[in-house]
Protein backbone atom coordinates (compact mmCIF):
# COMPACT_ATOMS: atom_id res chain seq x y z
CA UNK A 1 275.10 71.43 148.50
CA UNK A 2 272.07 70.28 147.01
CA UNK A 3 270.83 67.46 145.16
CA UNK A 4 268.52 67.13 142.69
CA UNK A 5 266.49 64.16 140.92
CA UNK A 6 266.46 64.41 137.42
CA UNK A 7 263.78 62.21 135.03
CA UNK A 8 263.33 62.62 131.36
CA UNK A 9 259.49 62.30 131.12
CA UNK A 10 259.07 63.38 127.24
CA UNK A 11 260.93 62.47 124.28
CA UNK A 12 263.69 64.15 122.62
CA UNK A 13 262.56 63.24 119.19
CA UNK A 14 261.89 66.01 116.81
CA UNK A 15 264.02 68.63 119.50
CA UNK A 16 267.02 70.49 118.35
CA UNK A 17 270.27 69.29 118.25
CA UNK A 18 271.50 71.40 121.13
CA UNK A 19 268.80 69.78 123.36
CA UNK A 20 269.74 66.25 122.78
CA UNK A 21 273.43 67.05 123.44
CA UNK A 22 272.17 68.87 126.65
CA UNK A 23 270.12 65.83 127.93
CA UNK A 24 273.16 63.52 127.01
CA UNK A 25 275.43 66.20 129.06
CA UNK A 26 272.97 65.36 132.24
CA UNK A 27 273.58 61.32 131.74
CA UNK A 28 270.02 61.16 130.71
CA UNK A 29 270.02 58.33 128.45
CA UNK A 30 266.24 56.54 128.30
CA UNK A 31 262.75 58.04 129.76
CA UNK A 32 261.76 57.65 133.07
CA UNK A 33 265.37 56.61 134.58
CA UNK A 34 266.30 59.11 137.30
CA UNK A 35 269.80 60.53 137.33
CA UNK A 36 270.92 62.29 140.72
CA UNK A 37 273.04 65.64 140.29
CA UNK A 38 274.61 67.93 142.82
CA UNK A 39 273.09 71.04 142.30
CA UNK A 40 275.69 73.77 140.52
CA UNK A 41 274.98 76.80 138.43
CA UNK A 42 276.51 74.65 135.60
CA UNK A 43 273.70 72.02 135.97
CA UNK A 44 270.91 74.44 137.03
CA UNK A 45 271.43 76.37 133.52
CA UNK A 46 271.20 73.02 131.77
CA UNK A 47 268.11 72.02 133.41
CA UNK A 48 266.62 75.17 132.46
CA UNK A 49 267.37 74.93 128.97
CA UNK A 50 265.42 71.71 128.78
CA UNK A 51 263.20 71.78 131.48
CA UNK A 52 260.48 71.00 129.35
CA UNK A 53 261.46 67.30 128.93
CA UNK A 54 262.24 66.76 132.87
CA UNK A 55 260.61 66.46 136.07
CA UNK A 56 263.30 68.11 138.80
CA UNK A 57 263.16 67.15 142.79
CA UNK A 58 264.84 68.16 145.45
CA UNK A 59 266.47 65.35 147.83
C-alpha cells in the first residue's frame, strides 16, 4: 500500500466548517507539521476535498 506525506501549508481560517473537521479527520493539527497516512480511497477523497490547504508526497 502506499504512503503519503501530508502538510497543511495554508490556513484554515475563514474555510467552511466541513473543511476544518476534514483537516482535523487527517490529524492535521498546526501548519507545516507532516502527518504520514496509508493511502486508502477513504483518505484519498479527503485529501481531495481539501487539497487546497496541503502539499501531498508520495514515500
Amino acid at each position: 500500500m502506499k504512503k503519503v506525506r501530508i502538510i497543511q501549508v495554508r490556513s484554515a481560517i475563514n474555510r467552511p466548517e466541513r473543511q476544518k473537521l476534514t483537516l482535523r479527520a487527517l490529524g492535521i493539527k498546526k501548519l507545516n507539521r507532516p502527518k504520514d497516512h496509508d493511502l486508502t480511497p477513504q483518505v484519498e477523497g479527503m485529501i481531495n476535498k481539501v487539497k487546497h490547504l496541503l502539499k501531498v508526497e508520495e514515500i
